[in-house]
C-alpha atoms as a PDB file:
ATOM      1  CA  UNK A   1      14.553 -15.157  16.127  1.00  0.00           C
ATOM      2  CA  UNK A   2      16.216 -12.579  14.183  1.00  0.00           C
ATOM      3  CA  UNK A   3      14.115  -9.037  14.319  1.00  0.00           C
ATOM      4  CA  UNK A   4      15.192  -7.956  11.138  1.00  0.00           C
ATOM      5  CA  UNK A   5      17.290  -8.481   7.688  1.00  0.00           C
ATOM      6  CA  UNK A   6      18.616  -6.268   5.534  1.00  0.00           C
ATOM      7  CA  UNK A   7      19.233  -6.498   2.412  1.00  0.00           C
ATOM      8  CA  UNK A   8      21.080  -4.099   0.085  1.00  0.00           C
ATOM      9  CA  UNK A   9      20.785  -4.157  -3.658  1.00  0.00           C
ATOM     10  CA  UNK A  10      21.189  -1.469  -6.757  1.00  0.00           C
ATOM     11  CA  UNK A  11      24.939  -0.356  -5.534  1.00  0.00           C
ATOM     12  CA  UNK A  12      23.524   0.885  -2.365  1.00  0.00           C
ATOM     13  CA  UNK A  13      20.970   2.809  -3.377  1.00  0.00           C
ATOM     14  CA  UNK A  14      17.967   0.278  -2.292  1.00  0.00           C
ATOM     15  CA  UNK A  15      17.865  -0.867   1.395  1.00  0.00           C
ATOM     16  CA  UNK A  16      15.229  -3.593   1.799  1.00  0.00           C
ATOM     17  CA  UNK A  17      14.928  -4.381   5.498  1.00  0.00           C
ATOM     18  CA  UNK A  18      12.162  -7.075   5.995  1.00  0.00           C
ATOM     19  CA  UNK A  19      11.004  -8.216   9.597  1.00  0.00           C
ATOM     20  CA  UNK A  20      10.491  -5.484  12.268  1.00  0.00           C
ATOM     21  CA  UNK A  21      12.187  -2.553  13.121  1.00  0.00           C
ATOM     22  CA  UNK A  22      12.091  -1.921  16.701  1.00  0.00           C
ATOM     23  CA  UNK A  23      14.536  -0.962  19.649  1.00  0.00           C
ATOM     24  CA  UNK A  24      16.219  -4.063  19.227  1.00  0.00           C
ATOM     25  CA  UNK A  25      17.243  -3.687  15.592  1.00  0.00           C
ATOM     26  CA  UNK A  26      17.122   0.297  14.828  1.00  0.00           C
ATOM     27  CA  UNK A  27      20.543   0.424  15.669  1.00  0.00           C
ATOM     28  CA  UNK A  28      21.853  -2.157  13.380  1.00  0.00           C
ATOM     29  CA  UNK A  29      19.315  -0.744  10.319  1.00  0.00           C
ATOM     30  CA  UNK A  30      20.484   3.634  11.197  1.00  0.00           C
ATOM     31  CA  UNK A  31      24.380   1.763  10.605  1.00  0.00           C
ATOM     32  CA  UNK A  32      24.076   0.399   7.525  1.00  0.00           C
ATOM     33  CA  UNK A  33      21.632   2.831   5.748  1.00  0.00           C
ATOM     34  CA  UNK A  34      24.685   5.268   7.094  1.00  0.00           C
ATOM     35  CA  UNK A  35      27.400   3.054   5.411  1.00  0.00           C
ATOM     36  CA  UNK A  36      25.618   3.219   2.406  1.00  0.00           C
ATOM     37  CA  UNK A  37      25.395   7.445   2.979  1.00  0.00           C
ATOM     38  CA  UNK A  38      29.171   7.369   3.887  1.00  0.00           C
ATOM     39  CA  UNK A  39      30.070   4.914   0.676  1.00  0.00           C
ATOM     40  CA  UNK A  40      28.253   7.084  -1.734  1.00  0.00           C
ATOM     41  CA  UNK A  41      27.541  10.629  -0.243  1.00  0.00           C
ATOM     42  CA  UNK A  42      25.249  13.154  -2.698  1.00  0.00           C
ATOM     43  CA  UNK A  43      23.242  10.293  -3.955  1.00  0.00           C
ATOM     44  CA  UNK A  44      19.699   9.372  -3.067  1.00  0.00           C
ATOM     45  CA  UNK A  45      18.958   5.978  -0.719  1.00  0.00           C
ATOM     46  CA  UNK A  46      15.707   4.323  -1.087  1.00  0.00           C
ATOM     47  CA  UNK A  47      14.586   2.411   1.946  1.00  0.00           C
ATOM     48  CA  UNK A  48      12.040  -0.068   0.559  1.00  0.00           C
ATOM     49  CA  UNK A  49       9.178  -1.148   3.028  1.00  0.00           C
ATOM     50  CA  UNK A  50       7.480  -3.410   1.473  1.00  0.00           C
ATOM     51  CA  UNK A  51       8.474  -6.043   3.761  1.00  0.00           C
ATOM     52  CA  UNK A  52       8.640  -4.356   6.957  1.00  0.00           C
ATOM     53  CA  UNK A  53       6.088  -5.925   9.517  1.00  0.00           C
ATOM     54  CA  UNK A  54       6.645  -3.374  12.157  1.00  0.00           C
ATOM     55  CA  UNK A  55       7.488  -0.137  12.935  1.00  0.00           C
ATOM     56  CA  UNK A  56       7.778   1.137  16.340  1.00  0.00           C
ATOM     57  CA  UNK A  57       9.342   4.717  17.729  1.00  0.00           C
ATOM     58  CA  UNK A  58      12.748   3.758  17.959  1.00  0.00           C
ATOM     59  CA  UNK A  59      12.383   2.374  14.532  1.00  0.00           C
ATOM     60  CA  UNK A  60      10.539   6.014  13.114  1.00  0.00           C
ATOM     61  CA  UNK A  61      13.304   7.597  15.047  1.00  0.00           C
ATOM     62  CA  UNK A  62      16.649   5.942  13.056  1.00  0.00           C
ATOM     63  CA  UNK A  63      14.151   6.281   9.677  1.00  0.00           C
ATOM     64  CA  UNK A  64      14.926  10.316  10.441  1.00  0.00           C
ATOM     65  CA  UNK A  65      18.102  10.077  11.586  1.00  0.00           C
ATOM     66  CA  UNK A  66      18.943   8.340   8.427  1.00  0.00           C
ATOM     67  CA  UNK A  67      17.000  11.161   6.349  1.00  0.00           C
ATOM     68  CA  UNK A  68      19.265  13.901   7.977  1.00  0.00           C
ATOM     69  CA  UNK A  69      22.727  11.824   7.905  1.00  0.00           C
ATOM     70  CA  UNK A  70      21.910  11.477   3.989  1.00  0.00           C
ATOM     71  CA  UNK A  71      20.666  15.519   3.311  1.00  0.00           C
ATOM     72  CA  UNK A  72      24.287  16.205   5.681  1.00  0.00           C
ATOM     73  CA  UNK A  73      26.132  14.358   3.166  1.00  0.00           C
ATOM     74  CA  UNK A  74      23.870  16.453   0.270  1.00  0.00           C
ATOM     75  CA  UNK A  75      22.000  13.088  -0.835  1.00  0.00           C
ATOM     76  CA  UNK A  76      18.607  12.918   0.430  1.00  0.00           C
ATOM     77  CA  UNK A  77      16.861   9.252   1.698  1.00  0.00           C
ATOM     78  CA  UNK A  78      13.118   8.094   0.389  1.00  0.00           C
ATOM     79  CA  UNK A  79      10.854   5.662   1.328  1.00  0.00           C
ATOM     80  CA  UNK A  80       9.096   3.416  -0.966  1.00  0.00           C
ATOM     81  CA  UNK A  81       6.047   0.762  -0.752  1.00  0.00           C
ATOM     82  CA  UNK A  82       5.116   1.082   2.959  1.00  0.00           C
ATOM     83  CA  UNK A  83       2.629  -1.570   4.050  1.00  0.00           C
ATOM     84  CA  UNK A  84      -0.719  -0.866   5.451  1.00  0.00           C
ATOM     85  CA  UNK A  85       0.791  -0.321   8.876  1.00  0.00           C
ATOM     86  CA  UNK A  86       3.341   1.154   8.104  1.00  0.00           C
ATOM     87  CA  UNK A  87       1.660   3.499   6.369  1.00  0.00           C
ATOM     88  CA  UNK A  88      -0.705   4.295   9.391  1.00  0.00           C
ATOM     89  CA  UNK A  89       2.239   4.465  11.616  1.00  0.00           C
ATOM     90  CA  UNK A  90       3.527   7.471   9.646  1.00  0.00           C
ATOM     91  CA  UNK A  91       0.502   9.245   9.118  1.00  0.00           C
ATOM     92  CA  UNK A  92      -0.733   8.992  12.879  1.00  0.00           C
ATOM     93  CA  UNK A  93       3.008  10.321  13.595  1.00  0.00           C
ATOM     94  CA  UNK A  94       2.730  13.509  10.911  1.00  0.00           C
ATOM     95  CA  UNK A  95       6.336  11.625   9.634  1.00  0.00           C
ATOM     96  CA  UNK A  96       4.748  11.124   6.198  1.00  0.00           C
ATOM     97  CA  UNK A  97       5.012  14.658   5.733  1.00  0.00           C
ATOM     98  CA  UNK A  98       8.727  14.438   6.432  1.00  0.00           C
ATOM     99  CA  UNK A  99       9.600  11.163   4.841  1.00  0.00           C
ATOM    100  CA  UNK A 100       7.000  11.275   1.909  1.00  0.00           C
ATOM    101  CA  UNK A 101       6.845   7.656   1.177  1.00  0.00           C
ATOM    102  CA  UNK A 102       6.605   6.527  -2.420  1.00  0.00           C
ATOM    103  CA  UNK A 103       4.700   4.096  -3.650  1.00  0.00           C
ATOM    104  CA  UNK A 104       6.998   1.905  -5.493  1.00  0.00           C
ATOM    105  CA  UNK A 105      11.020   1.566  -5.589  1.00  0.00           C
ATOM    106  CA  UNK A 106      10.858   2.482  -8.883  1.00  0.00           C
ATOM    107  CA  UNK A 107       8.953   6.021  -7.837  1.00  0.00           C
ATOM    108  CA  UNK A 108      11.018   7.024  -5.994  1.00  0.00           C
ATOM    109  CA  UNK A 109      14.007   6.497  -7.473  1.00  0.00           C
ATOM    110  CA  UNK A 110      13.106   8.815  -9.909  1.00  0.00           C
ATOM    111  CA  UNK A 111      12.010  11.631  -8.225  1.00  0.00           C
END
């Protein structure tokens, strides 16, 4: 069973990862959000939740090491359409104060 997919779409800017991001797979998701930082530094990565399962610490903790690789490289990274969980995941954490979540790709892609 493969823990999670990722897809990329919009040159880059959109990272869709769909299954669950745990300690098995936030290794593999914090490398390509950061090739996508690398291949396009001072722009703006959305990582699009809405089908993410699962969220556990290791997962929260590449989702912030992603945010500061992309404000390093003067972009910045946003989250869009968390599920329910997800959602309570972040708020029980105090992370959606740091990561902000938007509601829709489209949101926050433009601003």
């Amino acid at each position: 069973m493969i823990d999670l997919d990722i897809d990329v779409r919009d040159n880059g800017r959109v990272v869709r990862p769909h299954g669950r991001l745990t300690m098995v797979s936030a290794r593999e998701f914090r490398e390509r959000v950061n090739e996508e930082i690398s291949a396009a530094p001072d722009s703006l990565v959305v990582v699009d939740l809405s089908d993410l399962q699962f969220i556990d610490s290791s997962g929260l903790g590449a989702l912030v090491a992603c945010l500061k690789s992309a404000r390093q490289a003067g972009g910045d990274l946003r989250l869009a359409a968390p599920t329910e969980q997800i959602t309570m995941v972040l708020g029980l954490t105090n992370l959606d104060r740091v990561l902000r979540p938007r509601a829709t790709v489209e949101e926050a892609l433009g601003g």
